[in-house]
Protein backbone atom coordinates (compact mmCIF):
# COMPACT_ATOMS: atom_id res chain seq x y z
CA UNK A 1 91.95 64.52 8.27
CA UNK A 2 94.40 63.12 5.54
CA UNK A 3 94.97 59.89 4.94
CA UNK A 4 95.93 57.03 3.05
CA UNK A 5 93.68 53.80 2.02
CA UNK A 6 95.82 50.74 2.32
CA UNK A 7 93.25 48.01 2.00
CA UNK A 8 89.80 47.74 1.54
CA UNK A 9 87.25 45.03 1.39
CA UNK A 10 83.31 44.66 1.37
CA UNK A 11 82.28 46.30 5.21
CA UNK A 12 85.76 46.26 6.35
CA UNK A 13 88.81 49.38 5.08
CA UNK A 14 92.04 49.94 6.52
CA UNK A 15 93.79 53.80 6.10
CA UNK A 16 96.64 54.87 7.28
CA UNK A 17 97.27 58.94 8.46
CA UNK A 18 98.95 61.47 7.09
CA UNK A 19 101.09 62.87 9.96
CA UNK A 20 104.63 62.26 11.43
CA UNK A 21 103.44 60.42 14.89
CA UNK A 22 100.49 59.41 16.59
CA UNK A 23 100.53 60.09 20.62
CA UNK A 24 98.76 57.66 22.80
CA UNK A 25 96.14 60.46 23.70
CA UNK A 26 95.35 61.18 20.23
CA UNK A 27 95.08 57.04 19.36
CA UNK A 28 92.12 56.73 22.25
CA UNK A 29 90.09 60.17 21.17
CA UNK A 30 90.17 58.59 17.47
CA UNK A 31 89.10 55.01 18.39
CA UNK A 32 85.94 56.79 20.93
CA UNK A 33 85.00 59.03 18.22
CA UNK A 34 84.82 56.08 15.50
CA UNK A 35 83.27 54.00 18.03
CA UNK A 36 80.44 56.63 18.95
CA UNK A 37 79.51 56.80 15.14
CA UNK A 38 76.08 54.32 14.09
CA UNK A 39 78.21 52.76 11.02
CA UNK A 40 80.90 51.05 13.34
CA UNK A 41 81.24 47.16 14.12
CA UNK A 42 84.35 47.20 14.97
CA UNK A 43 87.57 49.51 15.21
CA UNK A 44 91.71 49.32 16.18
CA UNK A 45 93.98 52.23 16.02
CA UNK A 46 97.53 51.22 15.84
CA UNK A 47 99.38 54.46 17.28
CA UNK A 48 103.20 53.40 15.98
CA UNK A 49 102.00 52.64 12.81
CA UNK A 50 99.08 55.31 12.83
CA UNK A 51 96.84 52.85 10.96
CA UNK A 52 93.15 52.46 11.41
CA UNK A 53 91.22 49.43 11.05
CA UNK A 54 87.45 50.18 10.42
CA UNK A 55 84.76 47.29 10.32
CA UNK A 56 81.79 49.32 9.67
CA UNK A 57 78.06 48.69 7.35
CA UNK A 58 76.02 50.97 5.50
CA UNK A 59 77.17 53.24 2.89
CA UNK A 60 80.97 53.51 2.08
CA UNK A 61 81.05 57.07 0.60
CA UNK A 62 79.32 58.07 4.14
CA UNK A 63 82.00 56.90 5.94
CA UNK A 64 84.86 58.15 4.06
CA UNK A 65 83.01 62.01 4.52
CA UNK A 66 82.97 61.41 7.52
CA UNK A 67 86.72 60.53 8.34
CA UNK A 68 87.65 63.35 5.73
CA UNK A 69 85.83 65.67 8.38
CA UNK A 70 87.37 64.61 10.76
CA UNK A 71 89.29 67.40 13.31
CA UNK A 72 91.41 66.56 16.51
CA UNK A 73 89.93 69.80 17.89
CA UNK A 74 86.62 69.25 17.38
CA UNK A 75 86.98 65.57 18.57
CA UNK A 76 88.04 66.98 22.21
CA UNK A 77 85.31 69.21 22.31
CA UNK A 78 82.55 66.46 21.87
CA UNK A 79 84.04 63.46 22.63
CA UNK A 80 84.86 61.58 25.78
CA UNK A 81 87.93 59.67 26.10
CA UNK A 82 87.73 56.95 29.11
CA UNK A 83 89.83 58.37 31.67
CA UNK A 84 92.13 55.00 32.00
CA UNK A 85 93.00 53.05 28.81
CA UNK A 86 95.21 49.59 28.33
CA UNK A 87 96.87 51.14 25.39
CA UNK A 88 99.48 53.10 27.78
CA UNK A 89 99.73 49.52 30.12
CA UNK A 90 100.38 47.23 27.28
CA UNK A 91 103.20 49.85 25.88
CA UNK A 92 104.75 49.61 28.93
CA UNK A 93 104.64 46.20 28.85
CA UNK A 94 105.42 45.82 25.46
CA UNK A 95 108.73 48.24 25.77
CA UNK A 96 110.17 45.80 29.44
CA UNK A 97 109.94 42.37 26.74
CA UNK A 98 111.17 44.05 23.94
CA UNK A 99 113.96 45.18 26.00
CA UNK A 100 114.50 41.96 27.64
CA UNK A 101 115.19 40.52 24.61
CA UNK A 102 117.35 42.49 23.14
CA UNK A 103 119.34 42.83 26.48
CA UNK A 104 119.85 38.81 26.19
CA UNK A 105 121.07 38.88 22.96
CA UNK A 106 123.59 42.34 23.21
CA UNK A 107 124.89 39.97 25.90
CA UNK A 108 125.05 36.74 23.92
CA UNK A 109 126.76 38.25 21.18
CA UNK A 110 128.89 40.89 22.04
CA UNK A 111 130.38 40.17 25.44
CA UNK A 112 133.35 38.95 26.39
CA UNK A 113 132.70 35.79 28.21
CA UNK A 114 134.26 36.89 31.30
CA UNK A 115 131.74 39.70 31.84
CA UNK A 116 129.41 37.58 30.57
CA UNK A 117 129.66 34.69 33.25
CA UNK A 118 130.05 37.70 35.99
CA UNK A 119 126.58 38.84 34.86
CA UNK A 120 125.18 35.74 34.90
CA UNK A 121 125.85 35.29 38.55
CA UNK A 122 124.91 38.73 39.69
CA UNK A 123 121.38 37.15 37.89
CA UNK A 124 121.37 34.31 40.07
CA UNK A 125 121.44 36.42 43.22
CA UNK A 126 117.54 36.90 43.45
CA UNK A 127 117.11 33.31 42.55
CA UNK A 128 118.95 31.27 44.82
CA UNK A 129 117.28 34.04 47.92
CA UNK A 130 114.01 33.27 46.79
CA UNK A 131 114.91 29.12 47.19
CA UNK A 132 117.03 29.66 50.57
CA UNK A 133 113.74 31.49 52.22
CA UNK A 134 112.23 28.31 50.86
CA UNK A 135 114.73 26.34 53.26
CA UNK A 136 114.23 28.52 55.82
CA UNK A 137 110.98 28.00 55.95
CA UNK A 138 110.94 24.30 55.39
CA UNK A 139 108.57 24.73 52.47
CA UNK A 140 109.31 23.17 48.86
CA UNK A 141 107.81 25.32 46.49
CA UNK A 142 108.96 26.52 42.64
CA UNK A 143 111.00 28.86 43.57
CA UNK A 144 113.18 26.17 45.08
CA UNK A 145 113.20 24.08 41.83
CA UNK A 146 114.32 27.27 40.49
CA UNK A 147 117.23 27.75 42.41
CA UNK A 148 118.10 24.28 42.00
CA UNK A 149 118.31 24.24 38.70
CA UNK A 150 119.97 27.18 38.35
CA UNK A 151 122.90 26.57 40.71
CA UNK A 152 123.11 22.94 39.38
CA UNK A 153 123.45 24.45 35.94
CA UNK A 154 126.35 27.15 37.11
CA UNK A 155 128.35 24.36 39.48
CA UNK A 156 128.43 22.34 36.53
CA UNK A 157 130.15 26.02 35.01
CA UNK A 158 126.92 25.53 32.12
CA UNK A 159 126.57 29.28 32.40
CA UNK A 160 124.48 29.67 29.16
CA UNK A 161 122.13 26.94 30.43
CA UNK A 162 121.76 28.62 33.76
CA UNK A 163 121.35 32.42 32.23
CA UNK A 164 118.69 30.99 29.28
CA UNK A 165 116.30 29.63 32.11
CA UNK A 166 116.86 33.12 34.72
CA UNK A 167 115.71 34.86 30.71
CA UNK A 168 112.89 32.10 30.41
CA UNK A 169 112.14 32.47 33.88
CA UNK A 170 111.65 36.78 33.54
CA UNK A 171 110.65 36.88 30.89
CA UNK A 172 107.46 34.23 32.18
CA UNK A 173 106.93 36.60 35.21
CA UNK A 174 106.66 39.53 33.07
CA UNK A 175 104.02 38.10 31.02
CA UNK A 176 101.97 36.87 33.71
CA UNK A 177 102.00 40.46 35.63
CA UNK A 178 100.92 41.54 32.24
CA UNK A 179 98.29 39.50 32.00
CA UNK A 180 96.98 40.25 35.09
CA UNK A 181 96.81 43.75 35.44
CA UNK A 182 95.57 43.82 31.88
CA UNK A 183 92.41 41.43 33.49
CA UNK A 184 91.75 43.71 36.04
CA UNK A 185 91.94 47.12 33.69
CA UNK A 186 89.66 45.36 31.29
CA UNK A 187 87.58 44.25 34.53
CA UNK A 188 87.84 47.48 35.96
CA UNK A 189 86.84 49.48 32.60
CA UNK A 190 83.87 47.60 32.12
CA UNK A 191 82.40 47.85 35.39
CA UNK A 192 83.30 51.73 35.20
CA UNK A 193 80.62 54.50 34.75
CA UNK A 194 79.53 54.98 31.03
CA UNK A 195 78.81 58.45 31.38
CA UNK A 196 79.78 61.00 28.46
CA UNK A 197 77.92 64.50 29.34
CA UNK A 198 76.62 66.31 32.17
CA UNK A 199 74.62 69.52 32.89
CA UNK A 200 77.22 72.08 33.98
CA UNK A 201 75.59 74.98 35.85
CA UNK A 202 77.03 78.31 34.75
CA UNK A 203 76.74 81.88 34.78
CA UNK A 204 74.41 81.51 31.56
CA UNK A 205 72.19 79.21 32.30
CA UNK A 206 72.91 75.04 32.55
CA UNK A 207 75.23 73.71 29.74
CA UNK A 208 75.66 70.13 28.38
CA UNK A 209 79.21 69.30 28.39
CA UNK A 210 81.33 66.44 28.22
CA UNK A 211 82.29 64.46 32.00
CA UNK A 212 86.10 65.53 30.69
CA UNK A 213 85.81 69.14 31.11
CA UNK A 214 84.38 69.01 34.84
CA UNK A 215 86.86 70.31 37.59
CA UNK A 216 86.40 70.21 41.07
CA UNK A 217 84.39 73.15 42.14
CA UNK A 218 82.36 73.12 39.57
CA UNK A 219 78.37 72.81 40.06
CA UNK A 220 76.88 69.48 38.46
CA UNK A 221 73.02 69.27 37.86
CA UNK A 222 70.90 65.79 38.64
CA UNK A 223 68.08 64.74 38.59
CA UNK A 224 65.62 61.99 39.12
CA UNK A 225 66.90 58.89 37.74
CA UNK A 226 69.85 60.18 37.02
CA UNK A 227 73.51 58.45 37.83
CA UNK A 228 75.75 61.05 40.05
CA UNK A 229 79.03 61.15 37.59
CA UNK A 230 81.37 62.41 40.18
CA UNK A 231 81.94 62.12 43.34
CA UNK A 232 80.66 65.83 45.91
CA UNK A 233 78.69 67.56 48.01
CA UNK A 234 74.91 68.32 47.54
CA UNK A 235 74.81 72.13 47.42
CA UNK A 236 70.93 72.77 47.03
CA UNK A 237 68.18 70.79 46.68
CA UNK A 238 67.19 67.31 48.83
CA UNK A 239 67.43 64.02 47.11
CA UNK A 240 67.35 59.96 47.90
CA UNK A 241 70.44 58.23 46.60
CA UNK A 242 70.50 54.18 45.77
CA UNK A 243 74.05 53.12 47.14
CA UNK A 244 73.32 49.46 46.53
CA UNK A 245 76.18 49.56 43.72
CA UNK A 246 79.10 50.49 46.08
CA UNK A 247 77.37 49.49 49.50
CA UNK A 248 75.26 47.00 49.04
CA UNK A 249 72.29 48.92 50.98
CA UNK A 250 68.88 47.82 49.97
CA UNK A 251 67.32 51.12 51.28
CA UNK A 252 67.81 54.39 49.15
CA UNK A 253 69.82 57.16 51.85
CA UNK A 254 68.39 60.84 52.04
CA UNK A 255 70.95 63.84 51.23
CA UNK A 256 70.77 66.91 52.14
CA UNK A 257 72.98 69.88 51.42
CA UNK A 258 76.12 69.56 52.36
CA UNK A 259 75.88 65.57 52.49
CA UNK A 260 78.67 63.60 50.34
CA UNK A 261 77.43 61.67 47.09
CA UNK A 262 79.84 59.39 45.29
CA UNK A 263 79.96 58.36 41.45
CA UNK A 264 78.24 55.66 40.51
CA UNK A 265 74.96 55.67 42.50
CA UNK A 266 72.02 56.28 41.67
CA UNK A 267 69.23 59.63 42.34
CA UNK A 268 66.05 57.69 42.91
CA UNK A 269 63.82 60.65 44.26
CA UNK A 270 64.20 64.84 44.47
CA UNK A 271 66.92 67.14 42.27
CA UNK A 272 70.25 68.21 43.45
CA UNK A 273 72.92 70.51 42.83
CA UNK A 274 76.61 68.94 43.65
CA UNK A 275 79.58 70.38 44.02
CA UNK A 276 82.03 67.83 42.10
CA UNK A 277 85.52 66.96 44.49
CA UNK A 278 87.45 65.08 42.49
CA UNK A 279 87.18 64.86 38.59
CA UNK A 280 86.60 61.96 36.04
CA UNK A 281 88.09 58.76 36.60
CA UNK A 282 90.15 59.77 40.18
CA UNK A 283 87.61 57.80 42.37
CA UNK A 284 84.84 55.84 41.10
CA UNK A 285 88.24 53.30 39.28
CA UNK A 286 90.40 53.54 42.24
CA UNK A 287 87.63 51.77 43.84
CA UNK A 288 86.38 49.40 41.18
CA UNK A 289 90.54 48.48 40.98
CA UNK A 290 90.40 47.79 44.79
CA UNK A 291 87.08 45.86 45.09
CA UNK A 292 88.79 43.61 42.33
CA UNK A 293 92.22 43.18 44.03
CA UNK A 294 90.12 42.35 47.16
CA UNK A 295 87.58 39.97 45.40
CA UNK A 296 91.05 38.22 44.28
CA UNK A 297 91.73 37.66 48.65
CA UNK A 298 87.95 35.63 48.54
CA UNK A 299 89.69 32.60 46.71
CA UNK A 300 86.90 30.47 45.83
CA UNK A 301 86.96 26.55 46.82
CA UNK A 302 88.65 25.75 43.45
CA UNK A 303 90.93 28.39 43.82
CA UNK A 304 92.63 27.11 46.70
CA UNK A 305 92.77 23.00 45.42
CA UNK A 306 94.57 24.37 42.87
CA UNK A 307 97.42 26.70 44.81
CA UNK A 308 97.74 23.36 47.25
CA UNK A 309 97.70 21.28 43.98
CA UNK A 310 100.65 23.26 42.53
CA UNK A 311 102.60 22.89 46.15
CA UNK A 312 102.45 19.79 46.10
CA UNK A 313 103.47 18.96 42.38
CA UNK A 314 106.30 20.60 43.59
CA UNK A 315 108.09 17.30 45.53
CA UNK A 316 107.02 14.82 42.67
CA UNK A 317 109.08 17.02 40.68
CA UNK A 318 111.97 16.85 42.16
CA UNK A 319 111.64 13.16 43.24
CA UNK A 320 111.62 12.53 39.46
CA UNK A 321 114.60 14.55 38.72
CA UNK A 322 116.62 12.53 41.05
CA UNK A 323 114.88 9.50 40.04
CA UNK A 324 116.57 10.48 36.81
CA UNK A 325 119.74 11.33 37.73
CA UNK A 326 120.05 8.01 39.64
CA UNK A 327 118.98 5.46 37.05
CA UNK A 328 120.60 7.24 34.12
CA UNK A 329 123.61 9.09 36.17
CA UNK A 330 123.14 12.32 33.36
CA UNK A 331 122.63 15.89 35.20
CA UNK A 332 120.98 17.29 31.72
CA UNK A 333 118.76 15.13 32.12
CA UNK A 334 117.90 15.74 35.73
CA UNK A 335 117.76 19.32 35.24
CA UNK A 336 115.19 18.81 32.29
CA UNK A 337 113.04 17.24 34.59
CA UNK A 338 113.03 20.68 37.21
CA UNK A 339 112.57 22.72 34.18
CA UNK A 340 109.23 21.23 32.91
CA UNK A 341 107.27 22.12 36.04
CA UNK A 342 103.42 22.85 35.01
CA UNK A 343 102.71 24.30 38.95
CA UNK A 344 102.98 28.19 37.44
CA UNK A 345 100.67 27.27 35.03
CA UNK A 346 98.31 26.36 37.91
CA UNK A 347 98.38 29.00 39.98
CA UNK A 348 98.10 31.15 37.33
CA UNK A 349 95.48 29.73 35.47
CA UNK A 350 92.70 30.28 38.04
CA UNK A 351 92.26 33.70 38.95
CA UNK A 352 92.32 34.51 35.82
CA UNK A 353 89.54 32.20 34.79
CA UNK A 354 87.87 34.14 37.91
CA UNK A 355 88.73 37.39 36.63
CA UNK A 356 87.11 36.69 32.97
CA UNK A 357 83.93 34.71 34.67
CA UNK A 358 83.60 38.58 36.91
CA UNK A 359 84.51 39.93 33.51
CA UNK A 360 81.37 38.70 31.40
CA UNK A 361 79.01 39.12 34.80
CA UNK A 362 79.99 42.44 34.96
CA UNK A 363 78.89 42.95 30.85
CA UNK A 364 75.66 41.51 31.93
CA UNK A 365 75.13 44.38 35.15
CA UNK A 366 76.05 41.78 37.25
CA UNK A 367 78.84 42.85 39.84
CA UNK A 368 80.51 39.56 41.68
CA UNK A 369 83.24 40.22 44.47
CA UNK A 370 85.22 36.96 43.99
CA UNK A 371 85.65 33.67 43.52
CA UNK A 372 83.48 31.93 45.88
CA UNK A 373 80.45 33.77 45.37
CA UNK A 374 80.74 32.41 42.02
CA UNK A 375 80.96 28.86 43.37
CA UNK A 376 77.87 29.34 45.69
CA UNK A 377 75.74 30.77 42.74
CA UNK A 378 76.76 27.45 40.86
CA UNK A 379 75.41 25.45 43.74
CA UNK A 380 72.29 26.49 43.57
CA UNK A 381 69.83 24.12 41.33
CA UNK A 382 66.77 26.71 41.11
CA UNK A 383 65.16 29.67 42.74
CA UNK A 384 61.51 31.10 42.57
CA UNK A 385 59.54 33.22 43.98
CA UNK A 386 56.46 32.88 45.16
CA UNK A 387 53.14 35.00 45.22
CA UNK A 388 53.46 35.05 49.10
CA UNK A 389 56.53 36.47 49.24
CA UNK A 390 55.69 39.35 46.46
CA UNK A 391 52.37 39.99 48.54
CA UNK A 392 54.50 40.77 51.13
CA UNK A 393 57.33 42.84 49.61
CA UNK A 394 54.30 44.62 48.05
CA UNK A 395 52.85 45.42 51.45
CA UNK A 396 56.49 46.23 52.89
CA UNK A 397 56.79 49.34 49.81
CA UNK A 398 53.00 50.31 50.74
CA UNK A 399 54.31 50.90 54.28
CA UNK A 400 57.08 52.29 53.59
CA UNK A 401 55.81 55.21 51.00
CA UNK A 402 52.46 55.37 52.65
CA UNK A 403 50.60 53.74 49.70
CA UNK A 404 47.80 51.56 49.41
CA UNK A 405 49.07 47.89 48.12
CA UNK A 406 46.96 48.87 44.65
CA UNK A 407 49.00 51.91 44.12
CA UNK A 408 52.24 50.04 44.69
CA UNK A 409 50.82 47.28 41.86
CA UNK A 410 50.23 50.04 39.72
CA UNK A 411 53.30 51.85 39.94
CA UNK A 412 55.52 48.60 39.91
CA UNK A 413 54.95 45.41 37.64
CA UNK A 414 54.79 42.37 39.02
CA UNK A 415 57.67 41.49 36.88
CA UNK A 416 60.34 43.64 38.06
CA UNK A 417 59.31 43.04 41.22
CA UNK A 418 59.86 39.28 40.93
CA UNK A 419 62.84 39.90 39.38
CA UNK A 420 64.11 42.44 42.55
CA UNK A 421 63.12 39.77 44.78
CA UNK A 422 65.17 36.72 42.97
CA UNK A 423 68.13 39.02 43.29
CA UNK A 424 67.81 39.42 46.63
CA UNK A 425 67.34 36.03 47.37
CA UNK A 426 70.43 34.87 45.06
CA UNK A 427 72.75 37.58 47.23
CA UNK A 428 71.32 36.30 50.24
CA UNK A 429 72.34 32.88 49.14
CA UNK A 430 75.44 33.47 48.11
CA UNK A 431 76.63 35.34 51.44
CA UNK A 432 74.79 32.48 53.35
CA UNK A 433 77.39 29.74 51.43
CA UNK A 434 80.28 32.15 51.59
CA UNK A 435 79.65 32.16 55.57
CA UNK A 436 79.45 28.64 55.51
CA UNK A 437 82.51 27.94 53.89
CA UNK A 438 83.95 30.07 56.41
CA UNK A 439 82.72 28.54 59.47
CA UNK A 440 85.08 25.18 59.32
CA UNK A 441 87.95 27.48 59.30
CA UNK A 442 86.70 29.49 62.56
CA UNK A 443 85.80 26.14 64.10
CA UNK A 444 89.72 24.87 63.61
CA UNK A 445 91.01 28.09 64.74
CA UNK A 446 88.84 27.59 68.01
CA UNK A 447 90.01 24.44 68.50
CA UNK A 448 93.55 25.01 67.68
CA UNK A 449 93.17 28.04 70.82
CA UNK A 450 92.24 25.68 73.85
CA UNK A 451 95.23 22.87 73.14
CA UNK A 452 97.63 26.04 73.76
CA UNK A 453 96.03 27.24 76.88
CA UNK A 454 95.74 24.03 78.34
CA UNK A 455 98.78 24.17 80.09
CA UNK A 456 98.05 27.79 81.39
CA UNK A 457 94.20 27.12 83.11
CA UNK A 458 96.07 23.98 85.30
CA UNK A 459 98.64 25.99 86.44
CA UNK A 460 96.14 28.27 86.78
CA UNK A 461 93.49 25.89 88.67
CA UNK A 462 96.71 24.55 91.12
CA UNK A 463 97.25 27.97 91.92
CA UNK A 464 93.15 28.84 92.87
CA UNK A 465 93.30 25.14 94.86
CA UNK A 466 96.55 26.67 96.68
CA UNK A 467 95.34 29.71 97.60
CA UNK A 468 92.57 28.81 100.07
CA UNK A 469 95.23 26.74 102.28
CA UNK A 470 97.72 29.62 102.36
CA UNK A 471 95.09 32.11 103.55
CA UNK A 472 93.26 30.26 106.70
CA UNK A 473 96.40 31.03 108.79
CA UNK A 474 96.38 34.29 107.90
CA UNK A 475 93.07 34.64 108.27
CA UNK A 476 93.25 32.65 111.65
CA UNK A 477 95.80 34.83 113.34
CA UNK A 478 93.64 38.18 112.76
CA UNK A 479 91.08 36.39 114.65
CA UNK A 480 93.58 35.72 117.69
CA UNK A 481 94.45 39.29 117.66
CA UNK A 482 91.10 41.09 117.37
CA UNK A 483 90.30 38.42 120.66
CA UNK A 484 93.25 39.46 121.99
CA UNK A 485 92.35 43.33 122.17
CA UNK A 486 88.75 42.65 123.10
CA UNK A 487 89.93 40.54 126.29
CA UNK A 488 91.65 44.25 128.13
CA UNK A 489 88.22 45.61 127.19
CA UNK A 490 86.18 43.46 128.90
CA UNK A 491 87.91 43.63 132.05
C-alpha cells in the first residue's frame, strides 16, 4: 500500500493513501485489520479524506513494514469486517445536516422574497398539525409551543423569524434521531457476537475460514464450548445448547438433528454439525436491535418523572410568555420566552443516559433489558451467598448429572459457583422489583374496571329481582292446566 506520512509523533503517526477515493467498505476492512494487529492502541480511518490515524507502541520501522505490506485482497481473505458499521449511519446523517444547511441558506440568499415567504408557509404546515392534534386532544405539550410561536411569528408577517426556528427546530430533531440510533448501533455492536473464523466442512477435509465467507447451506463444525456463529439446523451429531443469552433459560436444551440452533448460544456438551440459514450479521443484530428498542418500552421510574416533568414545564412556559407580553406589551419578547423551552432536553436526556448505562454493562458481559432493571439493581444494598445455599445448588447438579456431591466440588470451584448463584439471585431480584413496580398500575386498572360496571350489575340485579315475580304466573297457570287434564282422567 502507498502512502503518504503527514504527521508523526512519539507512539502516535498519521498517513494519508495514495489512491483517488476511499469506499466505505474499504475504510472498515482497513480500520479491522489495523485493529487486529498487537502494536495498535488506537486507530480512525477518515474515508473522504483517506487519512489514517495510528496510535500504536513498540517499534516504528515494524509498523511502517507492515502498512507497506499491506493488500486490499489479502485483507478480505483474512480479515473480518463487522457485518453493521456506524460509518455508513453517520454519512447519512452527516449528508441530511449538511444539506439542511445549505438548503437554508440557497433560500436566504438567492430567492426572491415572494417564493421565499410561500416556502416558509408550506414549512409551517407540519407544525401548526402537530399543535392542533395538541388541541384536539386537550393536551399542552412542545409541539404546541411550537406552533405558537411559529404562527405568532408569521401573523406578525416576521417570516425570517418564523422559518429560522422551523430550521432550528429540524435541524434539533435530526440530531437527536442521530443520536439515538447511533446509541443503539454502538449498543447493539457491542453486545454482538465477536466471532472471526469458523470450521467450514468441505469436500477436503474441515477448513478455517473467516464468519464472512459462510452462506447458507453451508456445513459449520462445533464443538464443546464452542459459541454457534450462525443461526441452523443440527445435521449430525447430538449436543446441549445454553440459551440463557437470548432466553433466559437456566437449563442447557438438548438438540438433535434436525433441531434449530441460533447465534449466540452456547454448546455446553456433545459436537454438532449445522447447517447455517441465514449468514453473518442477518439475525443474531436484528435481535440485539429489537431487545434494545423494547428495553427502551421498560421506562425505568426516573424515566417516566422526567417525560411528566417535561409535560408539565410545558404550561409554566407559556404562562411566562404571556406574563411577558402583558407586563411589557412586546411580542419579541413573548416569543423568546416559547423559544427557550428546556422540556426536549428532558426527554431526551434520559434514555440516552439508559442506553450508555446498558452500553458499559454490556462491555462488562452484563446484558440489561431496560431502564428499570437498572433502578432495581441500584436498590439493592448487598447480596451474599451463603454455604447453605451452595450445599444445595451443589446437591441440585449431583442430581441432575448423576454425580456424587464430591465430584461436582471437584469439577466446579466453589468460586464460580458462588458467583453463578449471586447472578441468579441479582436477576431474581431485579424481576421481583420490576413486578412490583408493576403491580400499583394493575391495582388502578382494577379499580378503574368496577366504577364502569357499576351501573351495568344494578340494572343487572333489578332485572334478576324482576324476574322471579314475572314467572310465578306463568308458572301458576301450567299448574291449572296440567289439573285441568288430570280431572277428565279421573272420572
Amino acid at each position: 500500500m502507498n502512502a503518504t506520512i503527514l504527521h508523526e509523533s512519539r507512539g502516535r503517526i498519521r498517513f494519508q493513501l495514495q489512491q483517488k477515493r476511499m469506499t466505505l467498505a474499504q475504510a472498515d476492512l482497513l480500520e479491522a485489520w489495523l485493529q487486529g494487529k498487537s502494536w495498535t492502541r488506537q486507530v480512525t480511518v477518515h474515508e473522504r479524506t483517506r487519512a489514517v490515524i495510528l496510535y500504536y507502541e513498540g517499534d516504528r520501522q515494524r509498523v511502517l513494514n507492515a502498512i507497506r505490506q499491506f493488500s486490499w485482497q489479502k485483507a478480505e481473505q483474512t480479515v473480518s469486517v463487522p457485518a453493521h458499521s456506524s460509518r455508513a449511519l453517520n454519512r447519512e446523517f452527516e449528508e441530511k445536516l449538511v444539506g439542511k444547511i445549505l438548503c437554508k441558506a440557497a433560500s436566504t440568499l438567492f430567492l426572491p422574497p415572494p417564493l421565499r415567504i410561500a416556502r416558509i408557509l408550506w414549512h409551517m404546515i407540519p407544525f401548526i398539525g402537530r399543535g392542533l392534534r395538541c388541541l384536539l386532544h386537550r393536551t399542552i405539550k412542545v409541539e404546541l409551543l411550537d406552533a405558537l410561536s411559529i404562527s405568532i411569528s408569521a401573523c406578525r408577517r416576521d417570516f425570517s423569524t418564523a422559518g429560522m426556528v422551523m430550521f432550528l427546530l429540524e435541524v434539533g430533531e435530526l440530531l437527536e434521531e442521530w443520536t439515538r440510533k447511533k446509541s443503539v448501533e454502538d449498543l447493539a455492536r457491542s453486545m454482538s457476537l465477536n466471532v472471526d473464523r469458523v470450521w467450514l466442512r468441505t469436500a477436503q477435509g474441515e477448513v478455517l475460514v473467516p464468519i464472512s465467507q459462510v452462506q447458507p447451506g453451508d456445513a459449520v463444525i462445533v464443538r464443546a464450548g464452542g459459541i454457534i456463529p450462525l443461526d441452523g439446523l443440527v445435521l449430525e451429531g447430538e449436543i446441549t445448547v445454553n440459551q440463557a443469552s437470548l432466553t433466559g433459560e437456566s437449563i442447557p436444551v438438548p438438540k438433535h438433528p434436525g433441531g434449530a440452533v441460533y447465534a449466540g448460544t452456547v454448546v455446553e456438551e456433545g459436537e454438532c454439525v449445522l447447517e447455517v440459514k441465514q449468514a453473518s450479521g442477518q439475525s443474531r443484530y436484528d435481535q440485539i436491535v429489537q431487545m434494545i428498542e423494547q428495553s427502551e418500552q421498560m421506562k425505568s421510574a426516573t424515566e417516566s418523572k422526567a417525560a411528566n416533568l417535561a409535560d408539565k414545564l410545558v404550561p409554566y412556559t407559556l404562562a411566562g410568555s404571556l406574563l411577558d407580553f402583558a407586563l411589557t406589551r412586546n411580542a419579541a419578547r413573548a416569543l423568546s420566552v416559547l423559544m427557550v423551552d428546556f422540556s426536549c432536553a428532558l426527554k431526551l436526556a434520559m434514555p440516552l443516559a439508559v442506553l450508555s448505562a446498558m452500553r458499559e454493562a454490556s462491555q462488562s458481559r452484563i446484558t440489561v433489558k431496560g431502564g428499570k432493571f437498572l433502578e432495581a439493581v441500584a436498590a439493592a444494598e448487598n447480596m451474599e451467598v451463603t454455604e447453605e445455599e451452595c450445599e444445595a445448588e451443589v446437591s441440585k447438579l449431583a442430581e441432575q448429572y448423576k454425580l456424587t456431591p464430591e465430584q461436582v466440588k471437584a469439577a466446579v470451584s466453589v468460586d464460580a459457583l458462588k458467583q453463578d448463584l449471586l447472578l441468579q439471585k441479582a436477576s431474581k431480584l431485579v424481576v421481583d422489583e420490576a413486578k412490583v413496580g408493576e403491580a400499583p398500575k394493575k391495582e388502578e386498572a382494577a379499580e378503574e374496571k368496577p366504577k364502569k360496571t357499576t351501573r351495568k350489575k344494578k340494572t343487572e340485579e333489578a332485572a334478576g329481582e324482576e324476574q322471579p315475580a314475572e314467572e310465578k304466573p306463568k308458572r301458576t297457570r301450567k299448574k291449572k292446566t296440567e289439573e285441568s287434564a288430570e280431572e277428565p282422567k279421573a272420572e
